[in-house]
PDB file of N, CA and C in Angstrom:
ATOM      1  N   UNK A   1      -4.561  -9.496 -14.748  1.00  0.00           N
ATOM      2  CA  UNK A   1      -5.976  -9.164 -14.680  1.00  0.00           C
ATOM      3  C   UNK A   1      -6.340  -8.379 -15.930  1.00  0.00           C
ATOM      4  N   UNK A   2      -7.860  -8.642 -16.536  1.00  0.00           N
ATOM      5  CA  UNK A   2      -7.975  -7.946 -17.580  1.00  0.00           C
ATOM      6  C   UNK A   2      -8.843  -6.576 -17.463  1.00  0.00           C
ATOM      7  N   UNK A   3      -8.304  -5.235 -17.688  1.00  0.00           N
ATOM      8  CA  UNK A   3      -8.478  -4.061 -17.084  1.00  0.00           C
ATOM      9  C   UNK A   3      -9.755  -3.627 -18.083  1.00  0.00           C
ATOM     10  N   UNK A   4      -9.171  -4.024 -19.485  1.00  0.00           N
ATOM     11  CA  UNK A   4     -10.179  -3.611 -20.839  1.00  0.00           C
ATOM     12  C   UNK A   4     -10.712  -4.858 -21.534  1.00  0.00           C
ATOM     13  N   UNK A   5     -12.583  -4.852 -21.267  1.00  0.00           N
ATOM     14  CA  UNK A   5     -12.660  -5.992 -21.463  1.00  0.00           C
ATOM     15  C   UNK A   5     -13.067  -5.936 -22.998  1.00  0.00           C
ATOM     16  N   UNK A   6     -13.300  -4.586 -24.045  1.00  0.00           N
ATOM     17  CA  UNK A   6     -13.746  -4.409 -24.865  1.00  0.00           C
ATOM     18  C   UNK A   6     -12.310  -5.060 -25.834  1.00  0.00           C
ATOM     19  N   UNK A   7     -10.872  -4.358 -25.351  1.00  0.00           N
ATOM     20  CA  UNK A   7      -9.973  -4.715 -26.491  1.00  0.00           C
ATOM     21  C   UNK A   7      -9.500  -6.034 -25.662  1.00  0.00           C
ATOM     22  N   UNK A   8      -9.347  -6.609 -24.433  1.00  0.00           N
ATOM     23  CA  UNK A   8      -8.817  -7.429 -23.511  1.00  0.00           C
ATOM     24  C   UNK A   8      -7.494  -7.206 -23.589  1.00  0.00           C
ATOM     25  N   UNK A   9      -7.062  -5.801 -22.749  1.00  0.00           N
ATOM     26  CA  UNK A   9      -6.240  -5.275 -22.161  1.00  0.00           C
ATOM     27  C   UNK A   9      -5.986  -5.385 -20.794  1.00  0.00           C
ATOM     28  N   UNK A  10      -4.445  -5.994 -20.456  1.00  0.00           N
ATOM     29  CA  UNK A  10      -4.291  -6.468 -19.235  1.00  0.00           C
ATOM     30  C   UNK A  10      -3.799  -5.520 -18.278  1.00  0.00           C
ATOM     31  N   UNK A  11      -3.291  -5.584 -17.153  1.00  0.00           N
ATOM     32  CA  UNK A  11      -2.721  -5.006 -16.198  1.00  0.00           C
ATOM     33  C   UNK A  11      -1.463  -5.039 -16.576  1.00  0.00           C
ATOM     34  N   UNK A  12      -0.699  -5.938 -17.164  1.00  0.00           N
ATOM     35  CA  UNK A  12       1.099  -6.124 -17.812  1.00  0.00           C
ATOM     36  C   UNK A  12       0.667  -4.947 -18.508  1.00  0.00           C
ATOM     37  N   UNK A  13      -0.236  -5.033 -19.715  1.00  0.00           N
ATOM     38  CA  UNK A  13      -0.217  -4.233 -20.893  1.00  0.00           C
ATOM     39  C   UNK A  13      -0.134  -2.702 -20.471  1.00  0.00           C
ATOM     40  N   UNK A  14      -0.635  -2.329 -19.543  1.00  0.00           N
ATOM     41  CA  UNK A  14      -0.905  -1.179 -19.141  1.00  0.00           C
ATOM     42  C   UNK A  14       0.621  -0.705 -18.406  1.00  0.00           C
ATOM     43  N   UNK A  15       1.385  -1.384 -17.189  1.00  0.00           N
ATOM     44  CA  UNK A  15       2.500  -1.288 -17.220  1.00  0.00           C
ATOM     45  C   UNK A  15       3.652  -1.274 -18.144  1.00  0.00           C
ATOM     46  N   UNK A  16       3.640  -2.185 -19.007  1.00  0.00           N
ATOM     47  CA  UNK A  16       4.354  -1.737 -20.020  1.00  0.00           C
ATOM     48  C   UNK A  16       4.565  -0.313 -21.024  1.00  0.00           C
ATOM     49  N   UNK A  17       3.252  -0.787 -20.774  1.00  0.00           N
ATOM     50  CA  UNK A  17       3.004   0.942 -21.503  1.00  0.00           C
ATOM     51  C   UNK A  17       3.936   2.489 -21.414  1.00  0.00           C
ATOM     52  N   UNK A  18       3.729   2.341 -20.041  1.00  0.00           N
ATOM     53  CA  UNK A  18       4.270   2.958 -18.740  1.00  0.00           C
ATOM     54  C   UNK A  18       5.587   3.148 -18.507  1.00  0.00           C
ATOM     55  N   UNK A  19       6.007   1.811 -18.829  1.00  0.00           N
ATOM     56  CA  UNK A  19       7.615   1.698 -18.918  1.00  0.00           C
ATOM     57  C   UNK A  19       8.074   2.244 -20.288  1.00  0.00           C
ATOM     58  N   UNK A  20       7.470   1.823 -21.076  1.00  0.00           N
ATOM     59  CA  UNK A  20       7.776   2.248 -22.839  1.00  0.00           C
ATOM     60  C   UNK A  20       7.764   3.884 -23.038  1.00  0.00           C
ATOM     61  N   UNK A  21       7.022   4.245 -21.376  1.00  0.00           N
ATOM     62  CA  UNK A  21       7.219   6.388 -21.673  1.00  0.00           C
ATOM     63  C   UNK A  21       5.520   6.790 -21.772  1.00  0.00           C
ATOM     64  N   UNK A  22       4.331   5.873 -21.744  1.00  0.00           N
ATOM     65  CA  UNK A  22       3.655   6.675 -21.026  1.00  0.00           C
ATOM     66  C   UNK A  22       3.158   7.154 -20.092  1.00  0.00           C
ATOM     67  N   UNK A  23       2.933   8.372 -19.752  1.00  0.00           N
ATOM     68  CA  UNK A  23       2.875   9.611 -18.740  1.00  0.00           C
ATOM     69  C   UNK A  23       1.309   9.614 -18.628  1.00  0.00           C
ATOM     70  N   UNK A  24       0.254   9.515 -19.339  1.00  0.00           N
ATOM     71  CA  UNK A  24      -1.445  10.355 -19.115  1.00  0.00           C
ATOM     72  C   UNK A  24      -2.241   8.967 -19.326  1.00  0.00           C
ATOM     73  N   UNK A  25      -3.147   9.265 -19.214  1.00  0.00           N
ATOM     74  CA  UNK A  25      -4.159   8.251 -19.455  1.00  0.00           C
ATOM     75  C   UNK A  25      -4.140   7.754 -21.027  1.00  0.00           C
ATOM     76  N   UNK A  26      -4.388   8.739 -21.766  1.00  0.00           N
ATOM     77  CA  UNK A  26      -4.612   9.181 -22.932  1.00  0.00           C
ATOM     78  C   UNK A  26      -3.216   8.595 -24.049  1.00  0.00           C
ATOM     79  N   UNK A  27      -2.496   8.774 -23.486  1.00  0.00           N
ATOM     80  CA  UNK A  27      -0.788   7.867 -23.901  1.00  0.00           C
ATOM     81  C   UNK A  27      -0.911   6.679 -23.643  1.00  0.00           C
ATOM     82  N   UNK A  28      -1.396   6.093 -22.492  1.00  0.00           N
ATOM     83  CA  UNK A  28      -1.575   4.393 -22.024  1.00  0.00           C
ATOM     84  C   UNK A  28      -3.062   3.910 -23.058  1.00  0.00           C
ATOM     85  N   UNK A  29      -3.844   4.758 -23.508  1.00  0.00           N
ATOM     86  CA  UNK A  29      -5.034   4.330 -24.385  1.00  0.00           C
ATOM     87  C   UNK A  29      -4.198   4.216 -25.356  1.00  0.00           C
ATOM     88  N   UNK A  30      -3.932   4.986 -26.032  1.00  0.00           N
ATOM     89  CA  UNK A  30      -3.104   5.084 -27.835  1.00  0.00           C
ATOM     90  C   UNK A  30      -2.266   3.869 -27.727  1.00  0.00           C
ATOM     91  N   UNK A  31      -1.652   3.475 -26.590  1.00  0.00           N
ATOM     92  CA  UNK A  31      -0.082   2.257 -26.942  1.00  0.00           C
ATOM     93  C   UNK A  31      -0.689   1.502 -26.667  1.00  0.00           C
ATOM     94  N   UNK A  32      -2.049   0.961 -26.232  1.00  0.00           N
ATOM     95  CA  UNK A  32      -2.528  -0.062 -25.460  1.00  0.00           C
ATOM     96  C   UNK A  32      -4.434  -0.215 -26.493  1.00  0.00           C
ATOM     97  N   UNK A  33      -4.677   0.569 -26.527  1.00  0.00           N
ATOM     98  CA  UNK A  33      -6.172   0.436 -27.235  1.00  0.00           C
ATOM     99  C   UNK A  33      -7.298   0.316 -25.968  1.00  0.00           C
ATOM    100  N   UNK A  34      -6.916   0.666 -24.843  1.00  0.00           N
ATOM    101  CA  UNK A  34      -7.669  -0.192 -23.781  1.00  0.00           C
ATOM    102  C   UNK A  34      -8.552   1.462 -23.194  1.00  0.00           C
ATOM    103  N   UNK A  35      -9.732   1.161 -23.477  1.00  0.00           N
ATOM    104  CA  UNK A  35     -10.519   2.407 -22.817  1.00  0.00           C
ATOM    105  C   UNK A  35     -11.036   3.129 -24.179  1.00  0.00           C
ATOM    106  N   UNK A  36     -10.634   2.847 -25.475  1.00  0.00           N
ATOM    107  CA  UNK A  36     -11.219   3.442 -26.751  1.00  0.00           C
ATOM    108  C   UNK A  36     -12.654   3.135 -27.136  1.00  0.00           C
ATOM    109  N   UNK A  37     -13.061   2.186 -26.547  1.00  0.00           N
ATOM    110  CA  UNK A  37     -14.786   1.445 -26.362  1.00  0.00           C
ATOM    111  C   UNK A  37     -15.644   2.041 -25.592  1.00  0.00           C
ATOM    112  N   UNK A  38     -15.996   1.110 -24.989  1.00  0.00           N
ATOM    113  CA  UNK A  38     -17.149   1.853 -23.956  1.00  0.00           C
ATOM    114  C   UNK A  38     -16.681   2.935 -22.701  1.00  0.00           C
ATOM    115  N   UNK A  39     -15.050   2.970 -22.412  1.00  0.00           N
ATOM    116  CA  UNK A  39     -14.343   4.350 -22.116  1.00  0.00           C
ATOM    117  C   UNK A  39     -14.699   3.480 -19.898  1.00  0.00           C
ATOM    118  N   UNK A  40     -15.456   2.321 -20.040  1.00  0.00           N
ATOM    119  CA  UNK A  40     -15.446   1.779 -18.494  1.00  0.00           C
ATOM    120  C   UNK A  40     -14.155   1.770 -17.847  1.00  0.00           C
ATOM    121  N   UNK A  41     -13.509   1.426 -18.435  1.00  0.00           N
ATOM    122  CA  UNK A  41     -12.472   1.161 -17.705  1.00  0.00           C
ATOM    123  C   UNK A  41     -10.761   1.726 -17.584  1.00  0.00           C
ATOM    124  N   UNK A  42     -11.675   3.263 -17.798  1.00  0.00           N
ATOM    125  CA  UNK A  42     -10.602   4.272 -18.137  1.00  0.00           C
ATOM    126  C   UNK A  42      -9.919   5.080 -16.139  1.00  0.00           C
ATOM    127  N   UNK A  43     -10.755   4.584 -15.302  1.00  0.00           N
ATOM    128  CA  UNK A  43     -10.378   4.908 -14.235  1.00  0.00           C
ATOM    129  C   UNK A  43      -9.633   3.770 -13.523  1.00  0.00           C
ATOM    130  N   UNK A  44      -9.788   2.758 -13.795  1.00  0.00           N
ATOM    131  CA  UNK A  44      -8.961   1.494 -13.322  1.00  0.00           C
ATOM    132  C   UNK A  44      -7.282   1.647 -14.402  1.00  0.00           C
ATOM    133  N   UNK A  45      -7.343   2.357 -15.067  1.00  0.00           N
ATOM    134  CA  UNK A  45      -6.516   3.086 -16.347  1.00  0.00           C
ATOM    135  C   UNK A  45      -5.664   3.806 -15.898  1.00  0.00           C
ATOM    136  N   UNK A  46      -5.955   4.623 -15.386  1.00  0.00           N
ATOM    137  CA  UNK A  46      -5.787   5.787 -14.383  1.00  0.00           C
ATOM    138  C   UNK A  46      -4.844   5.565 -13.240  1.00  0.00           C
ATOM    139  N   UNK A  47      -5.712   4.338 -12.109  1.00  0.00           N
ATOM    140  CA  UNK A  47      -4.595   4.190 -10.938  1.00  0.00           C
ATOM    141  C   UNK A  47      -3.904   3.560 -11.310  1.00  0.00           C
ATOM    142  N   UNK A  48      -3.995   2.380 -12.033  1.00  0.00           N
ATOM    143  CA  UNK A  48      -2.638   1.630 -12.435  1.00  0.00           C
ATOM    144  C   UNK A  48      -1.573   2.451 -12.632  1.00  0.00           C
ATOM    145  N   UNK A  49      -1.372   3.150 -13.775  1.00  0.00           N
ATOM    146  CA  UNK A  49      -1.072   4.748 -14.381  1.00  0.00           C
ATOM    147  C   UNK A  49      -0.378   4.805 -13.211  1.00  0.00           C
ATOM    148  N   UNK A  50      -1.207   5.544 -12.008  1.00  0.00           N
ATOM    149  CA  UNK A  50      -0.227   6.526 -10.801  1.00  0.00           C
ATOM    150  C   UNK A  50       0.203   5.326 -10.304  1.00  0.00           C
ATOM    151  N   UNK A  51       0.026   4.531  -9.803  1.00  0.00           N
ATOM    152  CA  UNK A  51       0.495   3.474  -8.907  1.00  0.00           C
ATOM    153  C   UNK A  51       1.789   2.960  -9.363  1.00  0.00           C
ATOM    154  N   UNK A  52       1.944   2.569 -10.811  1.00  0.00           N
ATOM    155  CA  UNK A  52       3.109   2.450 -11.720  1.00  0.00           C
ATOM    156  C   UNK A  52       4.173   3.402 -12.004  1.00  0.00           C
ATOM    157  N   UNK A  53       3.605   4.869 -12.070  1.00  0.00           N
ATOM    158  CA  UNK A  53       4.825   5.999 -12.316  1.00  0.00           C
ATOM    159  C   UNK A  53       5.013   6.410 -10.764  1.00  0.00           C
ATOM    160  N   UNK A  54       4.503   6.336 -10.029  1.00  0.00           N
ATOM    161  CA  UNK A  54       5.080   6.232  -8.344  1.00  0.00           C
ATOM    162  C   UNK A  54       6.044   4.919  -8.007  1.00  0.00           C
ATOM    163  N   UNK A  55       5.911   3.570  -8.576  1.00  0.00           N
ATOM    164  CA  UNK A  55       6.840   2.668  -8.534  1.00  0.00           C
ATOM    165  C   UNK A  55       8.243   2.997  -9.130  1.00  0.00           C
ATOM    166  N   UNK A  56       8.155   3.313 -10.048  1.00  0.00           N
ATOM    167  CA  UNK A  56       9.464   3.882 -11.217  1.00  0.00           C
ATOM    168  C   UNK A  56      10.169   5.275 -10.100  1.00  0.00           C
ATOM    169  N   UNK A  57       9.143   5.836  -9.985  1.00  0.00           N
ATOM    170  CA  UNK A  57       9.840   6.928  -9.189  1.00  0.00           C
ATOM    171  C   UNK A  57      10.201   6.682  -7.604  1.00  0.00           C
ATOM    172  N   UNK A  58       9.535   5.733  -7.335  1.00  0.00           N
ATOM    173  CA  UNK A  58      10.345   5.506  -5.725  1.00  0.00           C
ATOM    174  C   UNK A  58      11.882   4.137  -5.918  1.00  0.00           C
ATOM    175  N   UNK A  59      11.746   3.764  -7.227  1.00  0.00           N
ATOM    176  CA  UNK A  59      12.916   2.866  -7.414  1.00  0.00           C
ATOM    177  C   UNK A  59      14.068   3.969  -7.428  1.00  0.00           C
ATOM    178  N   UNK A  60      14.047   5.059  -7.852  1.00  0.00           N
ATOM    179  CA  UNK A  60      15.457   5.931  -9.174  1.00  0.00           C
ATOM    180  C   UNK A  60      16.041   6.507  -7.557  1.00  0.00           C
ATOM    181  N   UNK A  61      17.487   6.160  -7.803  1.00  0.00           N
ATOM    182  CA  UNK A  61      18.272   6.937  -6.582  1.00  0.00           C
ATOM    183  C   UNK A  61      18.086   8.159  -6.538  1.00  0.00           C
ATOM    184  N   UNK A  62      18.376   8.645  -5.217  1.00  0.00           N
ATOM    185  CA  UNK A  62      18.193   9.730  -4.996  1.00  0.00           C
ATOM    186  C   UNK A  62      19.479  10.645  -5.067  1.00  0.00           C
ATOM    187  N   UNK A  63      19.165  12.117  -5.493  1.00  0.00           N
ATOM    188  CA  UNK A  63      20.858  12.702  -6.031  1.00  0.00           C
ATOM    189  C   UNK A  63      21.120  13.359  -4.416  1.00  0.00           C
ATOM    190  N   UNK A  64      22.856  12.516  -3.928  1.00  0.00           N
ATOM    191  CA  UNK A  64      22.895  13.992  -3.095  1.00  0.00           C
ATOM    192  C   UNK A  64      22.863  14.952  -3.050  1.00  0.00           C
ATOM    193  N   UNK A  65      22.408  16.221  -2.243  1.00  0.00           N
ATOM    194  CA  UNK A  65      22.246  17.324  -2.818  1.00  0.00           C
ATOM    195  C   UNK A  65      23.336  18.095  -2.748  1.00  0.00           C
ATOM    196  N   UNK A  66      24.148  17.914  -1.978  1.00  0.00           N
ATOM    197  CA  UNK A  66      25.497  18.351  -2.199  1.00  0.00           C
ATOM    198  C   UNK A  66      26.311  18.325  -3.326  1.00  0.00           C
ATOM    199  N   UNK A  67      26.099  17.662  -4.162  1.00  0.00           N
ATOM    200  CA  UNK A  67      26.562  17.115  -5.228  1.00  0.00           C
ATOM    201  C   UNK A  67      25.747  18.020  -6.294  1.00  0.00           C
ATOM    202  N   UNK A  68      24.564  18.500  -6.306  1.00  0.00           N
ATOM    203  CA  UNK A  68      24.059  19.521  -6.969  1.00  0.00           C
ATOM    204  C   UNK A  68      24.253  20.691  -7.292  1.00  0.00           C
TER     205      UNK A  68
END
């Protein structure tokens, strides 16, 4: 799906992003260009964003804590 229709920035693009180490909105704009225009589609930016670093983080094992 295309999230940024000013640079035509996708939903991959934005995950990738994500995976490549960005953390803020503002990190997924700079690696991606998507939201530097008319700034619309900086909240659809956003949940992808959490929805994606909540995926990454419910994949990573969990440490026993005993083991801590």
């Amino acid at each position: 799906m295309i999230v940024c229709q000013c640079k035509v920035v996708t939903d991959r693009d934005i995950r990738s992003a994500v995976d490549r180490g960005a953390r803020t909105v503002a990190q997924v704009c700079r690696a991606t260009t998507a939201g530097t225009d008319c700034g619309s589609c900086v909240l659809t930016i956003r949940r992808l964003l959490c929805e994606h670093v909540e995926t990454i983080h419910a994949s990573l094992p969990e440490v026993d804590r005993e083991a801590s």
